[in-house]
C-alpha atoms as a PDB file:
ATOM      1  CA  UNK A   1      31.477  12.202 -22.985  1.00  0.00           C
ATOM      2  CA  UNK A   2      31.141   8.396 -22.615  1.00  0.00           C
ATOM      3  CA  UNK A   3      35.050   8.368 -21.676  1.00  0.00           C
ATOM      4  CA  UNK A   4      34.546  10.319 -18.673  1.00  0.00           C
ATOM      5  CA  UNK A   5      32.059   8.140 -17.474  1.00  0.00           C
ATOM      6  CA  UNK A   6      33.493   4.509 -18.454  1.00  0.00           C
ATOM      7  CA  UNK A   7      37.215   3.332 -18.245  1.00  0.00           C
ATOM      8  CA  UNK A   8      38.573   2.737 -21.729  1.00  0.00           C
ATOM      9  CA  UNK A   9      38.986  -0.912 -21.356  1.00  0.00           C
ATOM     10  CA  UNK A  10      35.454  -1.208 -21.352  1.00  0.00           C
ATOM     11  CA  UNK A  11      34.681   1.306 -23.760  1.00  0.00           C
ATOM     12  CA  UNK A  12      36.704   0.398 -26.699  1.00  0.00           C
ATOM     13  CA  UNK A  13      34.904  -3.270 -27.071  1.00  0.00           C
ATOM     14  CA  UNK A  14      31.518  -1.425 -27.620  1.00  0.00           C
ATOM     15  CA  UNK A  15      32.820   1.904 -29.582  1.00  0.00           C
ATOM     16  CA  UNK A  16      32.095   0.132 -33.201  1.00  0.00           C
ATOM     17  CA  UNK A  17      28.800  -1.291 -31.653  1.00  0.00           C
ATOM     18  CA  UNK A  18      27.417   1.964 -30.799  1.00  0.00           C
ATOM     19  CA  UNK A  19      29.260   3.976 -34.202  1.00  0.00           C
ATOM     20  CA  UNK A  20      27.019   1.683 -36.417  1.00  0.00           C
ATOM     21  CA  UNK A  21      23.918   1.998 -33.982  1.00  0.00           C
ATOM     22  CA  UNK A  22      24.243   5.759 -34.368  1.00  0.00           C
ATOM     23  CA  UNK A  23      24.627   5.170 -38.419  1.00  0.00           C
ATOM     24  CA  UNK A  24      21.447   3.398 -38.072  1.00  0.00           C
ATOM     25  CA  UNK A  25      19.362   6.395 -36.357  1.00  0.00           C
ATOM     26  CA  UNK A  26      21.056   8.902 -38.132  1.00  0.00           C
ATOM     27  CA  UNK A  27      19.778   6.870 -41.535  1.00  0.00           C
ATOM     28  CA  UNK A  28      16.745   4.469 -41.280  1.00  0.00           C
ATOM     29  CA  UNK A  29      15.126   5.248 -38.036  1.00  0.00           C
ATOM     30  CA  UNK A  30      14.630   9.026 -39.216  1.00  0.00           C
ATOM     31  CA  UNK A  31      12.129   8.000 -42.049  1.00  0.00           C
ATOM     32  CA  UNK A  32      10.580   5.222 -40.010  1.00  0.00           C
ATOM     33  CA  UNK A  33      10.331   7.067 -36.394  1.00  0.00           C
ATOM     34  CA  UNK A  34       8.180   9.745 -38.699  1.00  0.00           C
ATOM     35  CA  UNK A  35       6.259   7.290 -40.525  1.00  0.00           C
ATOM     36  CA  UNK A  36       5.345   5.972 -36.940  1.00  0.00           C
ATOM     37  CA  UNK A  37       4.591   9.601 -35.289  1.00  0.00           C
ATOM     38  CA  UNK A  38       2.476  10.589 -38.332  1.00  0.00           C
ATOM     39  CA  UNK A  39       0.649   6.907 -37.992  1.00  0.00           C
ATOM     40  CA  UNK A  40      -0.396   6.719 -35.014  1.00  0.00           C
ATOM     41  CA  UNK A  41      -1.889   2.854 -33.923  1.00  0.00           C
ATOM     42  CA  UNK A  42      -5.683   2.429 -34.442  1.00  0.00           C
ATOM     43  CA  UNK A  43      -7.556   0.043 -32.828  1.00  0.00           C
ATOM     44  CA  UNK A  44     -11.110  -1.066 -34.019  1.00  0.00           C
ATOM     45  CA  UNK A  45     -13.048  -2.572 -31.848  1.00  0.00           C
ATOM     46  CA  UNK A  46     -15.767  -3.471 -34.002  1.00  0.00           C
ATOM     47  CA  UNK A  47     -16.670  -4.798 -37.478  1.00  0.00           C
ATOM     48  CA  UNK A  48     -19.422  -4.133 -39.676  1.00  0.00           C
ATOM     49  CA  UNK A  49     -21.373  -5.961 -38.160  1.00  0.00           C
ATOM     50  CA  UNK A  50     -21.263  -5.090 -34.179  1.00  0.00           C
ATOM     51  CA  UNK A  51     -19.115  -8.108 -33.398  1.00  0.00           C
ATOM     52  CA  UNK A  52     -16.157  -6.976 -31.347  1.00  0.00           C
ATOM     53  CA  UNK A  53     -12.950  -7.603 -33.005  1.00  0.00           C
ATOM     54  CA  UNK A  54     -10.666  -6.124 -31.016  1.00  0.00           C
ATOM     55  CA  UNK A  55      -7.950  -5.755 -34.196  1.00  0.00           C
ATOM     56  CA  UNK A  56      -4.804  -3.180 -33.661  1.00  0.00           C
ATOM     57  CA  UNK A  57      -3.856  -1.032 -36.788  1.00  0.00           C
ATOM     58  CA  UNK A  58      -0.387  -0.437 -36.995  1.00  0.00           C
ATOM     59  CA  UNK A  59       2.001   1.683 -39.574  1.00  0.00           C
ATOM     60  CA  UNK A  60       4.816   0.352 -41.420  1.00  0.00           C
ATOM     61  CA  UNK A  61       6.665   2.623 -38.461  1.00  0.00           C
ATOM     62  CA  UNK A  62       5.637   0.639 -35.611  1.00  0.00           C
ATOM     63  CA  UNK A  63       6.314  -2.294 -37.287  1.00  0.00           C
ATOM     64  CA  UNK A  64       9.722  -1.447 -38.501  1.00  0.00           C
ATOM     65  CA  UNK A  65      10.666  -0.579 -34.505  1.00  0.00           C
ATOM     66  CA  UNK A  66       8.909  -3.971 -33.094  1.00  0.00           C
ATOM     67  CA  UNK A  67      11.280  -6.269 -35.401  1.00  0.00           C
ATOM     68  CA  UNK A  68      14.496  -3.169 -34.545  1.00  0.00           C
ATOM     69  CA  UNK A  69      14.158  -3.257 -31.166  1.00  0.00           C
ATOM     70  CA  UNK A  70      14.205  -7.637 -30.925  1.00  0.00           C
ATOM     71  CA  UNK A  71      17.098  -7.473 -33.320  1.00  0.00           C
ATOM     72  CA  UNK A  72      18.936  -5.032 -31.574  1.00  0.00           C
ATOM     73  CA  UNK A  73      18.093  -6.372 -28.261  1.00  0.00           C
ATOM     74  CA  UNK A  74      16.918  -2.989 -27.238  1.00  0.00           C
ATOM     75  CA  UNK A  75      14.572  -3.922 -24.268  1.00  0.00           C
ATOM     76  CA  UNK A  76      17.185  -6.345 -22.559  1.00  0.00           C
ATOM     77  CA  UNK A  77      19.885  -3.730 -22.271  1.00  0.00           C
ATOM     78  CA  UNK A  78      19.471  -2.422 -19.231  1.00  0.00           C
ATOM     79  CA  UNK A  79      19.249  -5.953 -17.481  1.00  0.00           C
ATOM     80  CA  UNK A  80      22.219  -7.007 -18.840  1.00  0.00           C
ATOM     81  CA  UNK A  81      25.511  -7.016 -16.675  1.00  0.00           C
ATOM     82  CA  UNK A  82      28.284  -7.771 -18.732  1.00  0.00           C
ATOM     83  CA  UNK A  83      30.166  -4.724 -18.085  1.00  0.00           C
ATOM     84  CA  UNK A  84      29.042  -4.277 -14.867  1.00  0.00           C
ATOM     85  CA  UNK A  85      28.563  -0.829 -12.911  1.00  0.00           C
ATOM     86  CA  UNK A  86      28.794   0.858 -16.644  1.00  0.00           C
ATOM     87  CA  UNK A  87      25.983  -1.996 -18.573  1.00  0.00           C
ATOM     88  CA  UNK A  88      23.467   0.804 -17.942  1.00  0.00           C
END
């Protein structure tokens, strides 16, 4: 599908890039992306003592996708423009 859409010249430079991404989603992100939707993020507002605390629970899930996503540079993707009309 992604030939149709973007000339090979470009294409072939990212091909591994996006083979091991897939490896990745097909294998870790499975367990952790359930993890996540079975944890959902808790916040607690207050302690014990009615002080407001304002603390964020998070599962090993969310976690796991916060350090992912900086490594892979997930969030910067669409901004960037090395191959141009086809970055996106």
């Amino acid at each position: 599908l992604l030939e149709y859409f973007i000339p090979k010249q470009k294409l072939d430079p990212i091909r591994q890039d996006l083979i091991q991404f897939g490896d990745k989603v097909h294998k870790e992100y499975l367990d952790m992306a359930i993890n996540a939707e079975l944890f959902k993020p808790r916040l607690e507002r207050f302690n014990a003592w009615g002080e407001r605390i304002d603390k964020l629970h998070l599962s090993e899930g969310w976690k796991f996708f916060h350090r992912e996503s900086a490594k892979e540079g997930l969030v910067s993707i669409p901004y960037a423009s090395e191959y141009c009309e086809h970055s996106r």
